[in-house]
Protein backbone atom coordinates (compact mmCIF):
# COMPACT_ATOMS: atom_id res chain seq x y z
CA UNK A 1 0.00 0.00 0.00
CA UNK A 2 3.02 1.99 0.97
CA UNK A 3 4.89 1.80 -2.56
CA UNK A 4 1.23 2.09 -4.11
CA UNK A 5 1.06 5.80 -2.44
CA UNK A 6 4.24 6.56 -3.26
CA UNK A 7 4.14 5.87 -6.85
CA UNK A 8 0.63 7.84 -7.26
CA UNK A 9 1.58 11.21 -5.14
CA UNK A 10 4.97 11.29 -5.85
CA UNK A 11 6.27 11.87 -2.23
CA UNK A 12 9.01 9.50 -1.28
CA UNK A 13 8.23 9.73 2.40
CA UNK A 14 5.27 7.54 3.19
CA UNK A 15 4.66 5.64 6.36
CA UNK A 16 1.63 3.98 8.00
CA UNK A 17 0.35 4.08 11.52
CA UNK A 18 -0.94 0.00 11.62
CA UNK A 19 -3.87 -1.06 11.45
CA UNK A 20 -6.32 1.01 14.16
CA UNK A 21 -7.14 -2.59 15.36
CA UNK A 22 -8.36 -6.31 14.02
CA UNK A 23 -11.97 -5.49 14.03
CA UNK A 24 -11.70 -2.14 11.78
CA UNK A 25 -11.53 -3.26 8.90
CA UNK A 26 -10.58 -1.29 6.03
CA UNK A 27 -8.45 1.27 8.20
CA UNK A 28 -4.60 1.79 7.51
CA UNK A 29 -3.82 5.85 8.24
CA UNK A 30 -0.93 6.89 5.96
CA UNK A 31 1.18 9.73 6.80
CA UNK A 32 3.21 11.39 3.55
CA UNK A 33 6.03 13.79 3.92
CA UNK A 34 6.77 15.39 7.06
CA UNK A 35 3.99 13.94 8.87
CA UNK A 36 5.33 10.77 8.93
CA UNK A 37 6.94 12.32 11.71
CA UNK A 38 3.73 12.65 13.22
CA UNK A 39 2.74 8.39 13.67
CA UNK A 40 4.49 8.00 16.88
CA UNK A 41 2.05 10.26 18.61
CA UNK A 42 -1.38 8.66 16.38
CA UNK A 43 -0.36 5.56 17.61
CA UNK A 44 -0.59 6.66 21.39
CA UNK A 45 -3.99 9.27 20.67
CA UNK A 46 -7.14 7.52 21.75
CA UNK A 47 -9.46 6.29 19.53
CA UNK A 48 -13.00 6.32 18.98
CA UNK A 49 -15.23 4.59 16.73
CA UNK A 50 -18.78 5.13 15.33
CA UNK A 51 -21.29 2.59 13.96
CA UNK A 52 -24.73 2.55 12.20
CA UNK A 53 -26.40 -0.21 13.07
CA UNK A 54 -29.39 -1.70 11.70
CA UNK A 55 -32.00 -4.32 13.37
CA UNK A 56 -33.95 -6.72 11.33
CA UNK A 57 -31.88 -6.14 8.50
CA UNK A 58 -31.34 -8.69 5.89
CA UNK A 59 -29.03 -9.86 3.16
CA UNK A 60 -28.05 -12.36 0.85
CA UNK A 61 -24.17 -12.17 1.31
């Protein structure tokens, strides 16, 4: 994902914070230039998460 960034932006300094955890699926924050200096202190912020959820819902996958 890393080298994919790089290659479309054109900024050679790209790094990712992780995953925000196993159950978000979908989630990898990328930091590009000088904010990659920035990932130490993402990966100690808090996180919080919101979620639409719907009851009686079906679906065929």
């Amino acid at each position: 994902m890393v080298a994919l960034v790089r290659r479309l932006s054109g900024v050679r300094r790209v790094g990712h914070g992780g995953t925000l955890d196993p159950f978000a699926a979908g989630v990898l924050p990328l930091f590009l230039g000088t904010a990659t200096r920035l990932v130490e202190y993402h990966l100690a912020d808090e996180k919080a998460y919101r979620a639409l959820v719907s009851f009686g819902a079906r679906s065929t996958t």
